[in-house]
Protein backbone atom coordinates (compact mmCIF):
# COMPACT_ATOMS: atom_id res chain seq x y z
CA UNK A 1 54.28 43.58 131.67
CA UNK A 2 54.34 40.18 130.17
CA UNK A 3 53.03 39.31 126.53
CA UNK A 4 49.77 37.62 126.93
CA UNK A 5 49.75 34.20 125.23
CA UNK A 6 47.24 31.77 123.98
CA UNK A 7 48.32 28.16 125.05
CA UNK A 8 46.50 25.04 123.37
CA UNK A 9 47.15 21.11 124.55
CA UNK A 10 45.26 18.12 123.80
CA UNK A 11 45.04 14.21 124.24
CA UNK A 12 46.20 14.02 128.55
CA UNK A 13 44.20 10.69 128.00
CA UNK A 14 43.95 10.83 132.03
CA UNK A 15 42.95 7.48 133.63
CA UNK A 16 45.10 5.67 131.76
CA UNK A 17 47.32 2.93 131.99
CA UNK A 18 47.37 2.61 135.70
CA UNK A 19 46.05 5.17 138.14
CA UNK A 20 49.69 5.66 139.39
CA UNK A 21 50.77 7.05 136.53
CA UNK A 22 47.97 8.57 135.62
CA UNK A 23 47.99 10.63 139.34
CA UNK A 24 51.36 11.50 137.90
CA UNK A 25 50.59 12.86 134.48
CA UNK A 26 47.68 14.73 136.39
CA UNK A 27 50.19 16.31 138.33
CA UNK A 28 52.33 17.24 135.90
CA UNK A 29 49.58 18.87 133.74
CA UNK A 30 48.63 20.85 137.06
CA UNK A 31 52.14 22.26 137.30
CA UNK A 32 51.97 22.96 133.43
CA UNK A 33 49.19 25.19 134.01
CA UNK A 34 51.09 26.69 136.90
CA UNK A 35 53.65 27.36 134.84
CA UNK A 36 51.52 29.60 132.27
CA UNK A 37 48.53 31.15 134.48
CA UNK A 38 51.02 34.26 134.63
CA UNK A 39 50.61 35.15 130.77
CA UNK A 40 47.90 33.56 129.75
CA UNK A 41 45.21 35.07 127.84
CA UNK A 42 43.20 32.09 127.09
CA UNK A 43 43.65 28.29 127.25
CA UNK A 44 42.47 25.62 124.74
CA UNK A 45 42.30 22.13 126.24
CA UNK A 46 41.36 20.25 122.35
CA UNK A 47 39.99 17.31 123.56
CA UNK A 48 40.55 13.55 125.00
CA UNK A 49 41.71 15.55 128.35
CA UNK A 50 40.32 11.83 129.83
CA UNK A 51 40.35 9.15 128.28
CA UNK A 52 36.74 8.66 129.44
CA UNK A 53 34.07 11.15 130.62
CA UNK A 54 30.42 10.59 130.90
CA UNK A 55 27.79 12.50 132.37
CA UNK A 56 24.75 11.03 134.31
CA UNK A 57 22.39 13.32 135.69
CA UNK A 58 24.06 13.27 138.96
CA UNK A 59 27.27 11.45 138.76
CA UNK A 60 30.77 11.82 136.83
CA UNK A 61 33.53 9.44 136.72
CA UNK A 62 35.28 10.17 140.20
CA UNK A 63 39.14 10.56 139.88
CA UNK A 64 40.67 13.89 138.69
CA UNK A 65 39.91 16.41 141.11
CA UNK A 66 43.51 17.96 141.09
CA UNK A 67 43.07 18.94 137.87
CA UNK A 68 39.06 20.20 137.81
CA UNK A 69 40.05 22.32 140.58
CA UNK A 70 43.13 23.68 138.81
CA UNK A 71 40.77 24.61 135.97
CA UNK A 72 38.29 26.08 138.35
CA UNK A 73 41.05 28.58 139.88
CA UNK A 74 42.29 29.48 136.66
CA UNK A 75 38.68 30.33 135.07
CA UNK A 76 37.88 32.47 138.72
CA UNK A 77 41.13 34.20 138.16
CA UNK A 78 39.07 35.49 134.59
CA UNK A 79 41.52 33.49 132.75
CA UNK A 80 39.34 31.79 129.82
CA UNK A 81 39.34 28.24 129.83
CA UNK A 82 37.88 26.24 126.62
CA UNK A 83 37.19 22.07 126.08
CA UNK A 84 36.62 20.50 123.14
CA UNK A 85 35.33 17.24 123.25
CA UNK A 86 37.03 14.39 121.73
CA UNK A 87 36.61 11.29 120.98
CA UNK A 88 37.33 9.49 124.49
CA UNK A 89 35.01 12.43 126.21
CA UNK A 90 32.25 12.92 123.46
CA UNK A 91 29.64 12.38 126.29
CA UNK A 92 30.12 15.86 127.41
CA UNK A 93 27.44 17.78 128.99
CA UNK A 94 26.94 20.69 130.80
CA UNK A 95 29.06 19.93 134.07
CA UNK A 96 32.25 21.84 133.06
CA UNK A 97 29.77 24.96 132.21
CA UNK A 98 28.18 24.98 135.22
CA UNK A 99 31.18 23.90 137.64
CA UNK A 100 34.14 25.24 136.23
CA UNK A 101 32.43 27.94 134.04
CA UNK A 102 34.62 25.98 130.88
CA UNK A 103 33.23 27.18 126.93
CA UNK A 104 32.75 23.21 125.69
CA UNK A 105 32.99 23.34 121.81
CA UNK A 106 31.47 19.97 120.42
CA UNK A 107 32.92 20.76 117.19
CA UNK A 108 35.71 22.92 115.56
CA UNK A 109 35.91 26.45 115.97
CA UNK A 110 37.17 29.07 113.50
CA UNK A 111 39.32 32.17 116.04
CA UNK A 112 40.93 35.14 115.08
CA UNK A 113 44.05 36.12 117.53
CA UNK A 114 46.06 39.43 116.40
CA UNK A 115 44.86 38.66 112.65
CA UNK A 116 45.99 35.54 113.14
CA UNK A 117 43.42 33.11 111.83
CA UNK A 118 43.42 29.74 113.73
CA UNK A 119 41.08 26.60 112.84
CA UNK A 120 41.01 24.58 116.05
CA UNK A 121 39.38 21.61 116.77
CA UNK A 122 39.97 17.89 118.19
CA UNK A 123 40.68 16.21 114.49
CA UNK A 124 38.16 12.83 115.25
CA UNK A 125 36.19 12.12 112.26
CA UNK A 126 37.85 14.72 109.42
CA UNK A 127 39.54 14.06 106.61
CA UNK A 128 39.30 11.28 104.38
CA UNK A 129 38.88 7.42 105.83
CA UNK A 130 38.41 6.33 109.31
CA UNK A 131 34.83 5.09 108.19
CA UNK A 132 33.77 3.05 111.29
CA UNK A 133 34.54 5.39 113.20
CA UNK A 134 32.77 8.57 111.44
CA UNK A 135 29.20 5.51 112.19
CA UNK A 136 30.34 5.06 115.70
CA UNK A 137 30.41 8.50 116.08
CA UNK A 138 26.66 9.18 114.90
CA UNK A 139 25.38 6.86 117.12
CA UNK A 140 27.32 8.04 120.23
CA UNK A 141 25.86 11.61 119.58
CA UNK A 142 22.91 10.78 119.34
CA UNK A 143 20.47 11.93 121.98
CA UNK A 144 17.97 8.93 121.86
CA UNK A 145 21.08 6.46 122.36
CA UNK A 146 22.66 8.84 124.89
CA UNK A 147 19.07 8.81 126.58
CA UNK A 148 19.45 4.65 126.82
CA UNK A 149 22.76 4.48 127.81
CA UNK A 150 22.05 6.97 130.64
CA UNK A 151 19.21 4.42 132.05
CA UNK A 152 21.94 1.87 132.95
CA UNK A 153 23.26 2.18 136.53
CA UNK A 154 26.62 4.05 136.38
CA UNK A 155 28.60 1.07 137.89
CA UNK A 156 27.78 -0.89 134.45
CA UNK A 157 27.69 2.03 131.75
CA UNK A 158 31.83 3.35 133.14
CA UNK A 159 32.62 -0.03 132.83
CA UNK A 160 31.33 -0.80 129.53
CA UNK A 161 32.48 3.03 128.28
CA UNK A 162 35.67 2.06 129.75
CA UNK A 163 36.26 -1.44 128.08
CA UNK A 164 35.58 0.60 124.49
CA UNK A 165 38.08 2.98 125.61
CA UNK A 166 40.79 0.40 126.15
CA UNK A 167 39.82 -1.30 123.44
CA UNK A 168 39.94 1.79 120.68
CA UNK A 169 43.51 2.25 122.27
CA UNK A 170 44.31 -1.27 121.74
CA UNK A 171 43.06 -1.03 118.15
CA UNK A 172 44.99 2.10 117.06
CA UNK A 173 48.36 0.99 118.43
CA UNK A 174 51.58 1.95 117.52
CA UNK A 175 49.87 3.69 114.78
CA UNK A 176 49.54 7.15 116.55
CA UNK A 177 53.11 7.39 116.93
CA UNK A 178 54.43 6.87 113.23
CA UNK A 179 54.55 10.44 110.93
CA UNK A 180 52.68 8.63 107.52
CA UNK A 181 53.99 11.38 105.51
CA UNK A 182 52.09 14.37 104.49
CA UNK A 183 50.12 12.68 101.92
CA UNK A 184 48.66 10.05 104.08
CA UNK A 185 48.02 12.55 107.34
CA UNK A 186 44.11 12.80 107.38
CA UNK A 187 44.13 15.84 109.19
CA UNK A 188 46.80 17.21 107.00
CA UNK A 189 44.77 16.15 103.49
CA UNK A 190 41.53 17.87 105.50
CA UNK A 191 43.29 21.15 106.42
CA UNK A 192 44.76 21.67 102.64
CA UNK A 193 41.25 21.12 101.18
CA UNK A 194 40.12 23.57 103.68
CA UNK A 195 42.23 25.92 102.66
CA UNK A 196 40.97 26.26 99.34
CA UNK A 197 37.92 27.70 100.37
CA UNK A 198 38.64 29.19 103.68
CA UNK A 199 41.69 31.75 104.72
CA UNK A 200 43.31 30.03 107.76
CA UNK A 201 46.63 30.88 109.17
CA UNK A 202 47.21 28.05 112.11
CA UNK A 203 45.03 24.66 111.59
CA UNK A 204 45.78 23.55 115.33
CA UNK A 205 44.22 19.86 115.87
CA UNK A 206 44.68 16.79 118.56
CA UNK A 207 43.62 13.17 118.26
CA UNK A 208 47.02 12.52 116.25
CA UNK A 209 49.05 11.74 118.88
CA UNK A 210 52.32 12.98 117.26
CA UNK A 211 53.64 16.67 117.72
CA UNK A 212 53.16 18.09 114.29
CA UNK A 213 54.15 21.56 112.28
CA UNK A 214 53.61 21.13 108.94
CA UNK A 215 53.49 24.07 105.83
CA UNK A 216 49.92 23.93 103.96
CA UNK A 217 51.32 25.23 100.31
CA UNK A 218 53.03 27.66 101.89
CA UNK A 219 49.50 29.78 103.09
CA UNK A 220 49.47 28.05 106.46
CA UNK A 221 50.87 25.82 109.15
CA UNK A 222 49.19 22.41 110.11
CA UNK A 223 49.62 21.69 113.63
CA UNK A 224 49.55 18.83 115.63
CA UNK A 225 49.52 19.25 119.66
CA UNK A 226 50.78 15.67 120.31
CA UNK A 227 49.91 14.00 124.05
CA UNK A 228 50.75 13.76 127.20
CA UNK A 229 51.61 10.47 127.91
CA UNK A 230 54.71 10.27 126.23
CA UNK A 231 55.50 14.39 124.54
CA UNK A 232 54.04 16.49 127.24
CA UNK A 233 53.84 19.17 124.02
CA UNK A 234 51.65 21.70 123.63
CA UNK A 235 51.33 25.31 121.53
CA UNK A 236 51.55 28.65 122.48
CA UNK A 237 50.94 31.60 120.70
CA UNK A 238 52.70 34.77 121.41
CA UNK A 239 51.16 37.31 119.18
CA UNK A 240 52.78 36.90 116.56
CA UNK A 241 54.62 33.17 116.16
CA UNK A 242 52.79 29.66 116.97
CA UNK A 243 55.14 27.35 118.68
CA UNK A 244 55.29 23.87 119.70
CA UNK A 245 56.86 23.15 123.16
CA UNK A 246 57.18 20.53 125.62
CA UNK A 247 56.54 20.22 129.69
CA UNK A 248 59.42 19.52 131.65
């Protein structure tokens, strides 16, 4: 019998930067989850899966069906499935509860594996800096704003979502793909301050864009799923050892 894993991958950023290559990223990811549904105990998708998602009442951004329904036969076959929003799909409802019977986590979730301790969440908004963002990010949650943007016909509000999607990609850059050295990684600076407070083994985190293992004075390991557009990485967790890989 095969060791049972935990597998974690963030940041597919699917509809982006054409819908051809998108189709075949979305097809890739399918096969990836192929590839594990044998062993897998749980999966962790940690955010920006799309590069946008909104809810209205009725309607979701069409597009992406290969890859709902791969989640759908992986949750029916009892394998866990869990989605933590990120920044590019913060406007997460209840669709993938109801649907694809997905745990959404809209913000970071302390998990203990085999004694393991693992601190997992999408990495938007922590750590020291990103400022405008940390606004932006209050007034996209909240509900009276959400309730007005839901009024506009969907036609306009995925187009304007999607223009501020581009846009924050634009804006970031080249940035994503640079290592700034421990001492300049937000994510990095938030997990060590963590850690003097909180026992953590694994801090597991997206949003970076750049596969990252890093030691946290020497008590734990920072780790950094990369993306999909241009690492295919991911983790997986064996029991005992947290891994970085990479797709194909």
């Amino acid at each position: 019998m095969s060791i049972q894993k935990i597998y974690f991958a963030s940041d597919f950023h699917l509809g982006v930067p054409t819908p051809e290559l998108s189709l075949a990223r979305e097809k890739r990811i399918c096969r990836w989850l192929d590839s594990i549904k044998a062993d897998a105990r749980e999966i962790y998708l940690v955010g920006d899966i799309f590069d946008f998602w909104y809810e209205h009442k009725y309607t979701i951004p069409k597009g992406n069906t290969r890859l709902l329904g791969k989640i759908a036969e992986l949750t029916d076959s009892g394998i866990p499935v869990h989605f933590f929003v990120g920044n590019h799909d913060l406007w997460m409802n209840d669709y993938f509860k109801q649907e694809l019977n997905v745990t959404v986590h809209h913000k970071p979730v302390t998990k203990i594996f085999n004694n393991k301790t693992f601190y997992i969440g999408h990495g938007d908004g922590l750590g020291p800096g990103d400022n405008w963002y940390k606004i932006l990010r209050c007034i996209f949650a909240n509900k009276t704003c959400q309730w007005l943007f839901s009024r506009l016909h969907p036609n306009l509000s995925f187009y304007i979502a999607k223009r501020s999607s581009k846009r924050s990609r634009t804006t970031t850059g080249d940035s994503d793909e640079k290592f700034l050295g421990s001492e300049n990684e937000w994510l990095f600076l938030y997990s060590r301050n963590y850690l003097k407070q909180n026992k953590v083994d694994y801090f597991v985190f997206g949003h970076r864009h750049l596969p990252l293992d890093l030691d946290v004075e020497g008590k734990a390991r920072y780790i950094n799923l990369g993306e999909w557009i241009n690492y295919n990485s991911y983790a997986v967790f064996d029991g005992t050892n947290l891994e970085l890989k990479t797709f194909e």
